[in-house]
Structures are given as structure tokens and as C-alpha cells.
C-alpha atoms as a PDB file:
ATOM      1  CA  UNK A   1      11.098 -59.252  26.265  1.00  0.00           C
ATOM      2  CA  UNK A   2       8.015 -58.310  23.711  1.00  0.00           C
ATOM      3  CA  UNK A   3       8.839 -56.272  20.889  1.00  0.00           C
ATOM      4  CA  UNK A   4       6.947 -52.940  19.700  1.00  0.00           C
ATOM      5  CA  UNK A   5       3.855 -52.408  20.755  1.00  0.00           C
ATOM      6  CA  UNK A   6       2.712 -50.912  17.113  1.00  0.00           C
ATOM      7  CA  UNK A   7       0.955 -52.679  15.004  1.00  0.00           C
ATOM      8  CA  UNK A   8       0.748 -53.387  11.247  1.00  0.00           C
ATOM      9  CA  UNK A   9      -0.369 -49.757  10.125  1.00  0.00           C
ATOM     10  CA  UNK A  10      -0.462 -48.496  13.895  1.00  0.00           C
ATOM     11  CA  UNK A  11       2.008 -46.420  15.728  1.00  0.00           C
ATOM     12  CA  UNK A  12       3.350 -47.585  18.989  1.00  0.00           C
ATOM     13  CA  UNK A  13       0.703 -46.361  21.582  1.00  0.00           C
ATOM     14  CA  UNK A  14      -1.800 -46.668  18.960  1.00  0.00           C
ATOM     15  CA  UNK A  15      -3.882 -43.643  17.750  1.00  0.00           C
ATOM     16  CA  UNK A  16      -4.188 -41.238  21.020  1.00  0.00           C
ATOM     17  CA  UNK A  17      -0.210 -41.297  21.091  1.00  0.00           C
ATOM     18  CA  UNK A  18       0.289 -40.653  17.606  1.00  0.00           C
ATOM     19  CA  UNK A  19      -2.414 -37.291  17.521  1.00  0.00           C
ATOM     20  CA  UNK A  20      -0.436 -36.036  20.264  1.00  0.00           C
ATOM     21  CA  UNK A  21       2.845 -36.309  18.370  1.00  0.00           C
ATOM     22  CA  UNK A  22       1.177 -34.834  15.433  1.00  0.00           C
ATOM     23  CA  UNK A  23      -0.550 -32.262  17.186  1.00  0.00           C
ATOM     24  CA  UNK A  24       3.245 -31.100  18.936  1.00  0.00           C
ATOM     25  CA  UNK A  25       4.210 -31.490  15.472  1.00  0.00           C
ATOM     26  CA  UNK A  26       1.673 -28.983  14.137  1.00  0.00           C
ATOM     27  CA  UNK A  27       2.062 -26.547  16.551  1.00  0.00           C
ATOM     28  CA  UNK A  28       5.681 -26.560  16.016  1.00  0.00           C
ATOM     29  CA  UNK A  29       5.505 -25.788  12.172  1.00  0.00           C
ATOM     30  CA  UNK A  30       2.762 -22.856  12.543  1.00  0.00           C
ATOM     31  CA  UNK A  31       4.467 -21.494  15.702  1.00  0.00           C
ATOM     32  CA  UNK A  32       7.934 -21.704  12.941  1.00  0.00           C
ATOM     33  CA  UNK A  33       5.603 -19.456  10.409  1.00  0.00           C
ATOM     34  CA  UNK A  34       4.395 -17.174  12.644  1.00  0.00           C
ATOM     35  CA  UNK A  35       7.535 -16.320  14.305  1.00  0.00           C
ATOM     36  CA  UNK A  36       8.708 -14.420  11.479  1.00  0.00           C
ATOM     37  CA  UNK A  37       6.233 -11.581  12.304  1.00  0.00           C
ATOM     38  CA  UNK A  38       6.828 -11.337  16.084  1.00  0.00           C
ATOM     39  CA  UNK A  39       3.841 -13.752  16.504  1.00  0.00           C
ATOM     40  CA  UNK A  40       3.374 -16.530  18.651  1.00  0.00           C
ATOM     41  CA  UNK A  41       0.448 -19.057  18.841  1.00  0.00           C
ATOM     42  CA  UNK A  42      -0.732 -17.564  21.643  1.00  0.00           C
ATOM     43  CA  UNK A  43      -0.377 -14.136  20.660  1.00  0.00           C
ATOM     44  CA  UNK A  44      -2.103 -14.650  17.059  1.00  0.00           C
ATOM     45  CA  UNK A  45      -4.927 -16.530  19.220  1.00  0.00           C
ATOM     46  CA  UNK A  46      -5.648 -13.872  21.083  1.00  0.00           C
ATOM     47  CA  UNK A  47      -5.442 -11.316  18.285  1.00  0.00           C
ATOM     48  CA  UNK A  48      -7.862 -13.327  16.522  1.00  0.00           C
ATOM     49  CA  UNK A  49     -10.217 -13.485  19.440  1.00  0.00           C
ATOM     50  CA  UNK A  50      -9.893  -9.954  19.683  1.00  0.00           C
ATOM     51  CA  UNK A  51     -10.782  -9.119  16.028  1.00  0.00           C
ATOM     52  CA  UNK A  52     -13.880 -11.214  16.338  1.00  0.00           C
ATOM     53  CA  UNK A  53     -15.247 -10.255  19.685  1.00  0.00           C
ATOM     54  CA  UNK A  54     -13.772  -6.337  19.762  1.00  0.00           C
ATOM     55  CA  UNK A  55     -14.104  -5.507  23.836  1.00  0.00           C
ATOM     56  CA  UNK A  56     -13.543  -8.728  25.322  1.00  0.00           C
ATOM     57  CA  UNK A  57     -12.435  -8.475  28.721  1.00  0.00           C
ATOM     58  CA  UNK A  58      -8.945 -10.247  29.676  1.00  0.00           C
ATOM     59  CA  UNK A  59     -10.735 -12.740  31.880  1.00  0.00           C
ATOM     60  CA  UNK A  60     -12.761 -13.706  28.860  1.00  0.00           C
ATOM     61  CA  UNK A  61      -9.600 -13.798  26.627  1.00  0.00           C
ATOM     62  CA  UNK A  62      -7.873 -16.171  28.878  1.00  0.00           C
ATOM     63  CA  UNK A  63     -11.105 -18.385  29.164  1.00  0.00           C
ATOM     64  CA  UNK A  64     -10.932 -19.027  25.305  1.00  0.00           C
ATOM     65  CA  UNK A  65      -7.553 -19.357  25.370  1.00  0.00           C
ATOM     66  CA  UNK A  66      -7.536 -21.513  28.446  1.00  0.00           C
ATOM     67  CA  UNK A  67      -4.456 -19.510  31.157  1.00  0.00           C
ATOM     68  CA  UNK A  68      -5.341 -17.528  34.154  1.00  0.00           C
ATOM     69  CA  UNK A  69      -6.512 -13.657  33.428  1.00  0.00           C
ATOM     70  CA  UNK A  70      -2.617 -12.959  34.807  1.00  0.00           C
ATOM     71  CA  UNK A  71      -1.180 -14.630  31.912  1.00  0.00           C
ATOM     72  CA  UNK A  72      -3.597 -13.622  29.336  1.00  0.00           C
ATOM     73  CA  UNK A  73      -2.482  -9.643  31.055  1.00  0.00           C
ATOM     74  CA  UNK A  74       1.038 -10.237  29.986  1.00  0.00           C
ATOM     75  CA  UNK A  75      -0.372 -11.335  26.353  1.00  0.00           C
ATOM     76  CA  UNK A  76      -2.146  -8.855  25.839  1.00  0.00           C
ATOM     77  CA  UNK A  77       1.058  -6.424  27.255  1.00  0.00           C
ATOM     78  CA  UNK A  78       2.786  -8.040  24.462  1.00  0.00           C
ATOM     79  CA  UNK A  79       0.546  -7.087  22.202  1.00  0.00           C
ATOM     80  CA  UNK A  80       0.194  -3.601  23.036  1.00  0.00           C
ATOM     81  CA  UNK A  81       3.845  -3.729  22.424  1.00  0.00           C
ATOM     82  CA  UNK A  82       3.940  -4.786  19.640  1.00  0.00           C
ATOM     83  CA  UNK A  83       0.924  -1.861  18.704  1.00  0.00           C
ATOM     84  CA  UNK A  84      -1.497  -4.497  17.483  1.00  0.00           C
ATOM     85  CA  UNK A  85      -4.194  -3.546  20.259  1.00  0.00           C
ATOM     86  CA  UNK A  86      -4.746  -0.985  22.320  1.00  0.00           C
ATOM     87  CA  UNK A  87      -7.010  -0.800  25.564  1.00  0.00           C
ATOM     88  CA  UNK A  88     -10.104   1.923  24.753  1.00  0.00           C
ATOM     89  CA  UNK A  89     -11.792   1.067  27.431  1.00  0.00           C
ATOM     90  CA  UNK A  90     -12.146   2.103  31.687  1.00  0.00           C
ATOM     91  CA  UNK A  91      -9.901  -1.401  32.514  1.00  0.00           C
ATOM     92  CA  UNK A  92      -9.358  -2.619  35.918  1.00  0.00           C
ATOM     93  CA  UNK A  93     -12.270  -4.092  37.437  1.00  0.00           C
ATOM     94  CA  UNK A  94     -14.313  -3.692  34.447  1.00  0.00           C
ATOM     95  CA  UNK A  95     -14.534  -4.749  30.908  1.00  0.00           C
ATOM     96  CA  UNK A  96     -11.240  -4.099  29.414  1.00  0.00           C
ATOM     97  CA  UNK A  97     -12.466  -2.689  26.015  1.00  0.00           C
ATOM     98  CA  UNK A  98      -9.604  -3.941  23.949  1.00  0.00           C
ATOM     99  CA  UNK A  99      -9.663  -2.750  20.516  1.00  0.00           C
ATOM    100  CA  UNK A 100      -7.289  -4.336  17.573  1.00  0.00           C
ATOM    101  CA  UNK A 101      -5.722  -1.550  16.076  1.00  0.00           C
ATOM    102  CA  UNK A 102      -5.070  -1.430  11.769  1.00  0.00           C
ATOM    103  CA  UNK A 103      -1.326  -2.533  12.839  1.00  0.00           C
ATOM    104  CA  UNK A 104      -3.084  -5.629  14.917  1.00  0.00           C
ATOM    105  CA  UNK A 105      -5.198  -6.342  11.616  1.00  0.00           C
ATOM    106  CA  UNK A 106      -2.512  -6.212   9.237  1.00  0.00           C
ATOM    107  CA  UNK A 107      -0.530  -8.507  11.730  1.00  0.00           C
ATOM    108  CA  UNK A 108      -3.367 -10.844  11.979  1.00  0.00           C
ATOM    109  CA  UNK A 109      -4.047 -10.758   8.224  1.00  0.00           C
ATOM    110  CA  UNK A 110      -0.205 -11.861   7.758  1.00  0.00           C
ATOM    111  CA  UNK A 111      -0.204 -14.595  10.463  1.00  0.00           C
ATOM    112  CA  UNK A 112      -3.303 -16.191   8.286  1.00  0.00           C
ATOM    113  CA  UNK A 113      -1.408 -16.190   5.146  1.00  0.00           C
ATOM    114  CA  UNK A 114       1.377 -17.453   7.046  1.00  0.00           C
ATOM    115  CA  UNK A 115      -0.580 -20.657   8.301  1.00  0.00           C
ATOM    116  CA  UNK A 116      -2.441 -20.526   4.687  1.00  0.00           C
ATOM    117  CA  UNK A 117       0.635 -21.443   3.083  1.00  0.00           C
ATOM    118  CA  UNK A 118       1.357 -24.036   5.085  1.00  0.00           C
ATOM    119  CA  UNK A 119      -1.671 -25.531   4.712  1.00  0.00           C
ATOM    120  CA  UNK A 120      -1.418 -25.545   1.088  1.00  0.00           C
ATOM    121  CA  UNK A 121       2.152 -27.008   2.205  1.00  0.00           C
ATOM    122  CA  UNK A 122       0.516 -29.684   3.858  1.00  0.00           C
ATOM    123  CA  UNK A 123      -2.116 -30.617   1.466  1.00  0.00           C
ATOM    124  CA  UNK A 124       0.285 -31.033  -0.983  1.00  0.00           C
ATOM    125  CA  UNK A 125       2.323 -33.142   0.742  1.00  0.00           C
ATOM    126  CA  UNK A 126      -0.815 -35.514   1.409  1.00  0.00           C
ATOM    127  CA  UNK A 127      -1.609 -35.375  -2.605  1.00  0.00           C
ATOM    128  CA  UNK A 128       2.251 -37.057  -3.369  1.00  0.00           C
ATOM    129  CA  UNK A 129       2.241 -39.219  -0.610  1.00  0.00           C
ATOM    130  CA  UNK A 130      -1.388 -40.885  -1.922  1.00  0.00           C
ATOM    131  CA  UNK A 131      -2.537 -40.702   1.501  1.00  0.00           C
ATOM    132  CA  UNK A 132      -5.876 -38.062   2.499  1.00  0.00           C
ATOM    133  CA  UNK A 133      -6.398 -36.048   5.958  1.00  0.00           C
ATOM    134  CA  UNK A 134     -10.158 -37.771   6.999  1.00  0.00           C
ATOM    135  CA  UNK A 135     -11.441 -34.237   8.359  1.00  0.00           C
ATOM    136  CA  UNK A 136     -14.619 -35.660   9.015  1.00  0.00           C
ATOM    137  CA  UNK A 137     -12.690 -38.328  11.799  1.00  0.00           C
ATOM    138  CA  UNK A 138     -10.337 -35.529  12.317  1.00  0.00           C
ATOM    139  CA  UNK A 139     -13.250 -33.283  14.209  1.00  0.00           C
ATOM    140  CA  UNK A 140     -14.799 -36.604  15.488  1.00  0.00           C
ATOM    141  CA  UNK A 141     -11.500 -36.661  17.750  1.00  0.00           C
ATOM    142  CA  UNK A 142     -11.556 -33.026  18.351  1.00  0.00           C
ATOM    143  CA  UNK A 143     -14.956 -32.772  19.156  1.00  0.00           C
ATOM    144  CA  UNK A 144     -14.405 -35.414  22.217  1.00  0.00           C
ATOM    145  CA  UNK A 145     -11.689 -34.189  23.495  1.00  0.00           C
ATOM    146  CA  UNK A 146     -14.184 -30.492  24.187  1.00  0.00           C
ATOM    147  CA  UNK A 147     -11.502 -29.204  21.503  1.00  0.00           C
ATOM    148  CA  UNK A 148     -13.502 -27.922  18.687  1.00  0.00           C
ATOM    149  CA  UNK A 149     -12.486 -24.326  17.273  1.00  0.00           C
ATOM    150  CA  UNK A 150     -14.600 -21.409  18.678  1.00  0.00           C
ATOM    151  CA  UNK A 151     -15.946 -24.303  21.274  1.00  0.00           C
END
């Protein structure tokens, strides 16, 4: 029988394992500060792609956020809903012309102090414990794994 597979200063399973329990971990806590205002990931996501790009069609939508146009239809259901967006445009079969209403702003603007505050959570944290987030490796890992923000 061997014992742990970790490592002096290494997690069992070694880096790849632990950035998958951190990054579960992270999307727990913003999911946890976005709930509050009837906001999930997926629904801020889409909100924010929405407020950048104003018209994007729900095939384009759900190619960013990386489900089929059918689920990125109920999202976007959800968020007419919830009066964040409404559709201005002809729809089915052409672009959808989805427009973020002042509601959908506010909303958005709310769900970015949310995660704002737990970033200056997090930072914090790091500062007591002595230890520092290496951003620059951070992206390194992001960046092969094709998961780099807007990419």
C-alpha cells in the first residue's frame, strides 16, 4: 500500500487536480454572490455578453458561452423574465436583436460589485495568509486550456 500521492508543497494529483478544485471552488463562491439578485453565472454571462455586443444572436450567445442555441433560448427566457433584456429585433431565423434593458444594466452593474467584493475578499485573504495569486502563471494555464476571457 503507498501512501498519498501529494507531495511536499503539492496536492494529491498535483497541479491540474488542484485548479479544478479551485476553479469548482470559485464558481461556487461567485455563483453564492450573485444569487442574491436572481443571478446565476450563466445568466450574468450572458447579460454581460449582451451589454458588450448589443444584437447578438442566440446562436452567437451560446457559442461564447459554450451550450447549444436551445439552452442559451431558455437563458435568455430567463432573462426576459426577469426584464433585464428584451428582444427588439425580427427573431426566428434571423439575428435576434437582443437589447439589455436599464433593469438588465442595473442588474449587471450589481452582479459586478457583487464579484468586486469578493475579490477584494479574496485578495485580502492572500495578504494575511503571506501567500500571492501569480496572475501572470494564472493566464499561462488559462490560456492553454483555450480558456482566456473574451477568447
Amino acid at each position: 500500500m503507498t501512501g498519498p500521492r501529494g507531495t511536499a508543497g503539492r496536492p494529491p494529483g498535483g497541479t491540474a487536480m488542484a485548479l479544478v478544485v479551485a476553479g469548482r471552488a470559485m464558481e461556487d463562491l461567485v455563483a453564492g454572490r450573485l444569487a442574491p439578485l436572481g443571478l446565476s453565472l450563466r445568466l450574468f454571462g450572458a447579460l454581460g455578453h449582451l451589454a458588450r455586443d448589443e444584437g447578438l444572436s442566440y446562436t452567437e450567445l451560446a457559442r461564447r458561452a459554450r451550450v447549444t442555441t436551445q439552452s442559451m433560448h431558455a437563458t435568455v427566457g430567463r432573462l426576459v423574465d426577469l426584464g433585464a433584456v428584451e428582444p427588439a429585433g425580427p427573431g426566428r431565423g434571423r439575428r435576434a436583436g437582443l437589447r439589455v434593458t436599464e433593469r438588465g444594466r442595473r442588474l449587471l452593474a450589481d452582479g459586478h460589485d457583487a464579484v468586486d467584493a469578493l475579490d477584494a475578499e479574496l485578495t485580502a485573504a492572500l495578504d494575511r495568509s503571506g501567500g500571492a495569486l501569480d496572475l501572470p502563471a494564472l493566464l499561462a494555464v488559462l490560456g492553454l486550456a483555450g480558456r482566456l476571457p473574451g477568447g
